[in-house]
C-alpha atoms as a PDB file:
ATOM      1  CA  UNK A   1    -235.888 131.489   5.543  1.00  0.00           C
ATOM      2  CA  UNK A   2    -233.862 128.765   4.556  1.00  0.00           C
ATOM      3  CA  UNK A   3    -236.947 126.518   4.164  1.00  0.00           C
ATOM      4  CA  UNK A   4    -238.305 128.473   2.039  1.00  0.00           C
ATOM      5  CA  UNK A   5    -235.324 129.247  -0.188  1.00  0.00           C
ATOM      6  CA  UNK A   6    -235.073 125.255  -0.581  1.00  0.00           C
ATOM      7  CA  UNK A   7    -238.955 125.581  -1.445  1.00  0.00           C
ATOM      8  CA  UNK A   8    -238.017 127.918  -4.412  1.00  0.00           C
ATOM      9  CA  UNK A   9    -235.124 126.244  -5.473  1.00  0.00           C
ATOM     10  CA  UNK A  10    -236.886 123.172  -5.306  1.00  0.00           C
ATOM     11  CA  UNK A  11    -239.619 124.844  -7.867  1.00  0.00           C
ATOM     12  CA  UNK A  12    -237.169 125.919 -10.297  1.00  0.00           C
ATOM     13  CA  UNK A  13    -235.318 122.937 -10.844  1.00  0.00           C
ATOM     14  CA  UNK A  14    -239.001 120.858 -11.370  1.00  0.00           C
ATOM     15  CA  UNK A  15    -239.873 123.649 -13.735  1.00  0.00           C
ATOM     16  CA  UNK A  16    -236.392 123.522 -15.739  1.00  0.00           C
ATOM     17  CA  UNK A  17    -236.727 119.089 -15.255  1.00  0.00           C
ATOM     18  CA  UNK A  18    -240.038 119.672 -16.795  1.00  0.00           C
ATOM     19  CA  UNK A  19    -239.059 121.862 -19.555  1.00  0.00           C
ATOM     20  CA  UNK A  20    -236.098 119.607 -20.321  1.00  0.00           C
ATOM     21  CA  UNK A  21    -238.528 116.690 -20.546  1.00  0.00           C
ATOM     22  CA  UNK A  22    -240.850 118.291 -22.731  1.00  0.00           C
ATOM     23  CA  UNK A  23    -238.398 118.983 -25.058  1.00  0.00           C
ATOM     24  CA  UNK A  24    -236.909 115.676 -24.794  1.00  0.00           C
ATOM     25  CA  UNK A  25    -239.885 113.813 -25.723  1.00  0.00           C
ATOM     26  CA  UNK A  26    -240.634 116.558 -28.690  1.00  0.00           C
ATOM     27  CA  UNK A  27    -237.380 115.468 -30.147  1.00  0.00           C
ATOM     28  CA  UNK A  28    -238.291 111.951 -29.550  1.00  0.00           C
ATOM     29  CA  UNK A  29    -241.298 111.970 -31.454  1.00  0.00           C
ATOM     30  CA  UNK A  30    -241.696 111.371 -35.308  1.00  0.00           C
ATOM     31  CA  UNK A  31    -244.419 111.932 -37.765  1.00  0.00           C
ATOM     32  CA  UNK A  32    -247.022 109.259 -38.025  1.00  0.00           C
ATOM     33  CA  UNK A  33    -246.134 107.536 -41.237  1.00  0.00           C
ATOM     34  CA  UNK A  34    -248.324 105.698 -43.573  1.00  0.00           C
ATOM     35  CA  UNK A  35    -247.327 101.955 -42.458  1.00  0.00           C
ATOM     36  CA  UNK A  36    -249.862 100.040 -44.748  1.00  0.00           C
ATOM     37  CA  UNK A  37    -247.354 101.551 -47.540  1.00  0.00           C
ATOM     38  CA  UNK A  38    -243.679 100.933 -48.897  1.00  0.00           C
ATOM     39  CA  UNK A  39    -242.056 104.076 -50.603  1.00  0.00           C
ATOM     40  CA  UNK A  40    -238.815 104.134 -52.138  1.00  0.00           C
ATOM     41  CA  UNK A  41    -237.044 107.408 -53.680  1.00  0.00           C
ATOM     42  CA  UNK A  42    -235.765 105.684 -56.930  1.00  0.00           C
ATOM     43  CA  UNK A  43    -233.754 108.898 -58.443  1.00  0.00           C
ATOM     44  CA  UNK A  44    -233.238 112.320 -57.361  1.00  0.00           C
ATOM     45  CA  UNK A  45    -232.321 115.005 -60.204  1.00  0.00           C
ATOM     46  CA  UNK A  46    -231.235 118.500 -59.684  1.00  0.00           C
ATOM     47  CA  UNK A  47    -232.850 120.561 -62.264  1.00  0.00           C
ATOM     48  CA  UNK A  48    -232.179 124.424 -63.572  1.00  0.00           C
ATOM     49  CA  UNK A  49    -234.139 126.771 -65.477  1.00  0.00           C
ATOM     50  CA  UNK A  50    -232.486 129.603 -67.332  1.00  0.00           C
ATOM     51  CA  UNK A  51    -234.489 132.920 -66.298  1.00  0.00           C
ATOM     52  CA  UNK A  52    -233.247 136.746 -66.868  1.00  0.00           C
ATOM     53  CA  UNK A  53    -232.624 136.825 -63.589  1.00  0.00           C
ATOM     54  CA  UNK A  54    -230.535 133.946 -63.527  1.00  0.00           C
ATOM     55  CA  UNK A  55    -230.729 130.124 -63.275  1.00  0.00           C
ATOM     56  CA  UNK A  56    -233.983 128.774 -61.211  1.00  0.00           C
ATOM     57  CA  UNK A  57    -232.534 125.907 -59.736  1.00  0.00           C
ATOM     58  CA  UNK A  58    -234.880 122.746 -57.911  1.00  0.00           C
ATOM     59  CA  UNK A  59    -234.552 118.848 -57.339  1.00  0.00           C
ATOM     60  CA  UNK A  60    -237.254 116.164 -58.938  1.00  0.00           C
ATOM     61  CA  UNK A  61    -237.620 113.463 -56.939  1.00  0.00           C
ATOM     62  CA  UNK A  62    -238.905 109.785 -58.375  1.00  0.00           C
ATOM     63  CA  UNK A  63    -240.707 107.600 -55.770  1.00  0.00           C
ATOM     64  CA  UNK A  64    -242.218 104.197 -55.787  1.00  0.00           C
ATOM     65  CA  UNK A  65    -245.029 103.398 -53.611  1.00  0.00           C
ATOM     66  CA  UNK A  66    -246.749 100.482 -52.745  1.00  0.00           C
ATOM     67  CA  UNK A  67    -249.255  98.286 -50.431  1.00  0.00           C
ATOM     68  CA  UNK A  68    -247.374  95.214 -51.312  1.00  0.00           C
ATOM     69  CA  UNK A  69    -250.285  93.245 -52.116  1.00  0.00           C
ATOM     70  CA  UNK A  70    -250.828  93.588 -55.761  1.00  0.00           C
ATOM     71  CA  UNK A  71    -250.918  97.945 -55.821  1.00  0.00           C
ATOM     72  CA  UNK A  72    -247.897  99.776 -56.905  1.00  0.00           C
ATOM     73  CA  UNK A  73    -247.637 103.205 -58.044  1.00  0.00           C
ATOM     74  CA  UNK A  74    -244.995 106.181 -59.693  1.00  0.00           C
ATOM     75  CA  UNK A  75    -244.923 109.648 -59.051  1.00  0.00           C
ATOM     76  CA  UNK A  76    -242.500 112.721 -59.999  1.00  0.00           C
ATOM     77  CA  UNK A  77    -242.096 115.395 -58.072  1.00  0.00           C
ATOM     78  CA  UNK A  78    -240.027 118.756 -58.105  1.00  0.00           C
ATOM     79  CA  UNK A  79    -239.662 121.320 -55.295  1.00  0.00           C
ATOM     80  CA  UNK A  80    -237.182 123.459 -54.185  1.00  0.00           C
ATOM     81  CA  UNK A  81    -236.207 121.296 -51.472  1.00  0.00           C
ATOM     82  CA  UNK A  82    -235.715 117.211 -51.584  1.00  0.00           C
ATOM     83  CA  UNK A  83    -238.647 116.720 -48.501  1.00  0.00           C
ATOM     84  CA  UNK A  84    -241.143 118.377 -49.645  1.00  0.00           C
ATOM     85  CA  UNK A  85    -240.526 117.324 -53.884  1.00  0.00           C
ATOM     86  CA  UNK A  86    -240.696 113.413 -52.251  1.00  0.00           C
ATOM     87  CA  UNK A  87    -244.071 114.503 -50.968  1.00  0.00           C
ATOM     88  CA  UNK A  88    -245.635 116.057 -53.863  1.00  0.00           C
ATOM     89  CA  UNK A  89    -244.564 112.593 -55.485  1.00  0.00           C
ATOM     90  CA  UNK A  90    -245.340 110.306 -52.678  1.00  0.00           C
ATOM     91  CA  UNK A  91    -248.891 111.821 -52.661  1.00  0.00           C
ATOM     92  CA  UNK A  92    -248.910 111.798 -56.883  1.00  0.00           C
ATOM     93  CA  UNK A  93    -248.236 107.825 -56.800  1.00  0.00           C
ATOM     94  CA  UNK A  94    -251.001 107.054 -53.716  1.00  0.00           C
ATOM     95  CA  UNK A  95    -253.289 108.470 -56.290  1.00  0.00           C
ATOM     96  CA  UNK A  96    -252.363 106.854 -59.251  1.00  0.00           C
ATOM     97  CA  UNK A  97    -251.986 103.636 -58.333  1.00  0.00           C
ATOM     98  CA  UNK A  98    -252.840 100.250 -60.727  1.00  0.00           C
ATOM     99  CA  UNK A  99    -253.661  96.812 -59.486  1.00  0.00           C
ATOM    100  CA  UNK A 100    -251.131  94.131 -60.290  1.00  0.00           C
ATOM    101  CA  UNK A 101    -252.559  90.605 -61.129  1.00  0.00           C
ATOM    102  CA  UNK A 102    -250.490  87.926 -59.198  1.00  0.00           C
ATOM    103  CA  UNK A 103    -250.920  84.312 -59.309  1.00  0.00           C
ATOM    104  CA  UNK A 104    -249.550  83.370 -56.011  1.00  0.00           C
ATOM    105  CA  UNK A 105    -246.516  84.951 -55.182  1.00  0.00           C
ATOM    106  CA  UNK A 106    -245.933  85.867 -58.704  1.00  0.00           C
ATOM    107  CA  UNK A 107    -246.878  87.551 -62.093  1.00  0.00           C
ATOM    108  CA  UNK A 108    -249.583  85.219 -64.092  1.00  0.00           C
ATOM    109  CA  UNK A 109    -247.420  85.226 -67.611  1.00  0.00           C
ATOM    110  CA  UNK A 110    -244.259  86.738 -69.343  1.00  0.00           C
ATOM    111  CA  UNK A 111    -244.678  89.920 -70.991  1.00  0.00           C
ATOM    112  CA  UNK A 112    -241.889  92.193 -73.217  1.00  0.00           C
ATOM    113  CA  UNK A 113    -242.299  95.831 -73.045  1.00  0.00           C
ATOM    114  CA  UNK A 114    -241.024  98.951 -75.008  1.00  0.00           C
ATOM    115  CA  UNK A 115    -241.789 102.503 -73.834  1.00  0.00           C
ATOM    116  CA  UNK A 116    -239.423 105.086 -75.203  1.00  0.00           C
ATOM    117  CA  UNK A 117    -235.909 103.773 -74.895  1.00  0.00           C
ATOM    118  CA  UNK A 118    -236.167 101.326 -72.526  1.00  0.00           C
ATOM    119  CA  UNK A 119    -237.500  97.702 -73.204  1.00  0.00           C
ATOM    120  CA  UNK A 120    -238.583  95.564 -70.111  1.00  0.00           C
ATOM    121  CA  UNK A 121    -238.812  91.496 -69.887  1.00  0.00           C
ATOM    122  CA  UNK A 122    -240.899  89.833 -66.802  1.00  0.00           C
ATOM    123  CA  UNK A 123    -241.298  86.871 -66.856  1.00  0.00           C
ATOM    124  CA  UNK A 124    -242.891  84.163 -63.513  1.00  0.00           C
ATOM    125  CA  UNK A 125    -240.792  82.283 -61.965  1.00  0.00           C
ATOM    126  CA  UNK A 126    -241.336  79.257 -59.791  1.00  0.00           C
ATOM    127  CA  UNK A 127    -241.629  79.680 -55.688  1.00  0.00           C
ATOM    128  CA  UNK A 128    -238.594  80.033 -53.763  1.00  0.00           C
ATOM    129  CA  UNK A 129    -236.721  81.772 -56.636  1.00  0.00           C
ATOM    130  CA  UNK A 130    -236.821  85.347 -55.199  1.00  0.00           C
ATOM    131  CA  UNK A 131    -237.057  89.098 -57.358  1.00  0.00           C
ATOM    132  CA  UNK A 132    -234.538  88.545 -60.293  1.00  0.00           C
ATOM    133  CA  UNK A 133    -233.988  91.935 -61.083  1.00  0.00           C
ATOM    134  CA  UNK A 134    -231.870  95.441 -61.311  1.00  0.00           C
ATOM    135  CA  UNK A 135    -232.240  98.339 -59.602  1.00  0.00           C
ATOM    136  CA  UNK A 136    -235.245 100.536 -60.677  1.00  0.00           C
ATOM    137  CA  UNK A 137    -237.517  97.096 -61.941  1.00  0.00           C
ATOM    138  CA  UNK A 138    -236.392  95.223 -58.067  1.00  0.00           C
ATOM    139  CA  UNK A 139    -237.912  98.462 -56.751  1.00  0.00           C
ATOM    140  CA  UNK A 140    -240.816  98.052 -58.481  1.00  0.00           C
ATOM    141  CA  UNK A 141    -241.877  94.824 -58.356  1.00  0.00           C
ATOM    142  CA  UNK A 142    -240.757  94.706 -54.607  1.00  0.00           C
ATOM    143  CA  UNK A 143    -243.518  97.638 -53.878  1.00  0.00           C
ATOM    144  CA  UNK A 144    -246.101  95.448 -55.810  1.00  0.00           C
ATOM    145  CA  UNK A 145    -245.687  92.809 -53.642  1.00  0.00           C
ATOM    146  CA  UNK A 146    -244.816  90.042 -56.270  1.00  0.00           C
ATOM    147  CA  UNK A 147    -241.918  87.584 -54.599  1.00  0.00           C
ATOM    148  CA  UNK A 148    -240.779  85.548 -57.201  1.00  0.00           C
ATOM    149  CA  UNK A 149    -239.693  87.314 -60.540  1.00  0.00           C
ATOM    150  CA  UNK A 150    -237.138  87.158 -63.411  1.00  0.00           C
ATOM    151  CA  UNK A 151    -236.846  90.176 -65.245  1.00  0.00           C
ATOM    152  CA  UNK A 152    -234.569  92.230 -67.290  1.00  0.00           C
ATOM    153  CA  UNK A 153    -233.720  95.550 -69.042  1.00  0.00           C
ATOM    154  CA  UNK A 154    -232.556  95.761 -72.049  1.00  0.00           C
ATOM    155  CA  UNK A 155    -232.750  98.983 -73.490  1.00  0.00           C
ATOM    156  CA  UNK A 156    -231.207 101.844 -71.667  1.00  0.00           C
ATOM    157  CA  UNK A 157    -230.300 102.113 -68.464  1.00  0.00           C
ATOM    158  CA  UNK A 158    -231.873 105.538 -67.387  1.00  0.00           C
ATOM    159  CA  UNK A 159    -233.666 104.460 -64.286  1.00  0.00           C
ATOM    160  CA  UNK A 160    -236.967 106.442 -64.806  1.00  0.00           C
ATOM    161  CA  UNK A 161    -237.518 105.240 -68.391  1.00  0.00           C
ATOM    162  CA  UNK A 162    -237.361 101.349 -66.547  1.00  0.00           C
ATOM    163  CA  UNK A 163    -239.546 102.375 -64.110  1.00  0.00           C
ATOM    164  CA  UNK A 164    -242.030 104.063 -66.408  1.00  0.00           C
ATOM    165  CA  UNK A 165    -240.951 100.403 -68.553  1.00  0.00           C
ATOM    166  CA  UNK A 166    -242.128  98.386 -65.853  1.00  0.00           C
ATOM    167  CA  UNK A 167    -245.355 100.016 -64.820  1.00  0.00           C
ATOM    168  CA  UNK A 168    -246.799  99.884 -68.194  1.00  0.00           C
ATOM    169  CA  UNK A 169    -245.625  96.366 -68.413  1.00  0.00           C
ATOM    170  CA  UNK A 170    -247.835  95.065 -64.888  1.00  0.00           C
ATOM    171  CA  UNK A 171    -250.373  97.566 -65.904  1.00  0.00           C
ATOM    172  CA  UNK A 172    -250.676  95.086 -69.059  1.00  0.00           C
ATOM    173  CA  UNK A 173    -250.492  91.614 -67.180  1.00  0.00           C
ATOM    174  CA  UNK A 174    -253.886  89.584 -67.379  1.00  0.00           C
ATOM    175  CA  UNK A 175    -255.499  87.499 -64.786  1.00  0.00           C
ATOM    176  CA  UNK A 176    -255.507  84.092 -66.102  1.00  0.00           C
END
């Protein structure tokens, strides 16, 4: 008897090990992520519509994404909740991406931009000088995989106007 009450005893605590492991390990894994991209969540807005039932409230999310080797892209997008907005966007800016002309590790020739309020300056800048810029144009050009940079804003400073800025702006370099 006592045999095989160790026997059972001996089955229950490898079935609760087991379970314990299996949800160990679930815990320990994460999503397979896209690795051959870089995303960034530039800005994240909490937005509310007026309804007769009351105010519709939801985030819109801003993301940067890019292969670092001369592809960049921008998406918005707005959800109820912050995960699954930066996915809408995240999957927005995969498919609207634009190929950046570099000459080496940087942009081929200055260029001054103006869309809306804000006005964007890039300009090349010799090796070893690193990204030159502020917040929402670093992001960019970081994602676009240019390495040296000087840049600067100079009309407002709403972050998704400079990105906008700044896409239009390497959408409009030429390969020299």
């Amino acid at each position: 008897m006592d045999n095989m009450q160790s026997i059972s005893t001996n089955k229950q605590s490898f079935s609760t090990n087991r379970n314990m492991n299996i949800q160990r390990n679930r815990n320990v894994q994460t999503p397979q992520l896209d690795s051959e991209f870089f995303e960034r969540v530039v800005q994240v807005n909490r937005v509310s519509k007026k309804t007769k039932g009351g105010d519709k409230r939801s985030l819109s999310v801003l993301v940067v994404v890019g292969d670092k080797k001369g592809r960049v892209g921008v998406g918005l997008g707005k959800a109820q909740e912050v995960q699954s907005a930066v996915r809408k966007a995240t999957t927005y800016a995969k498919k609207h991406m634009i190929d950046v002309p570099l000459k080496g590790r940087t942009i081929p020739h200055s260029i001054l931009v103006k869309s809306g309020a804000a006005k964007v300056l890039l300009k090349p800048a010799p090796e070893g000088t690193g990204v030159i810029a502020g917040g929402a144009v670093r992001v960019v050009v970081e994602a676009a995989g240019i390495h040296d940079i000087v840049s600067k804003s100079l009309g407002t400073e709403n972050k998704a106007s400079n990105v906008y800025a700044t896409m239009e702006a390497l959408g409009k370099l030429k390969k020299i």
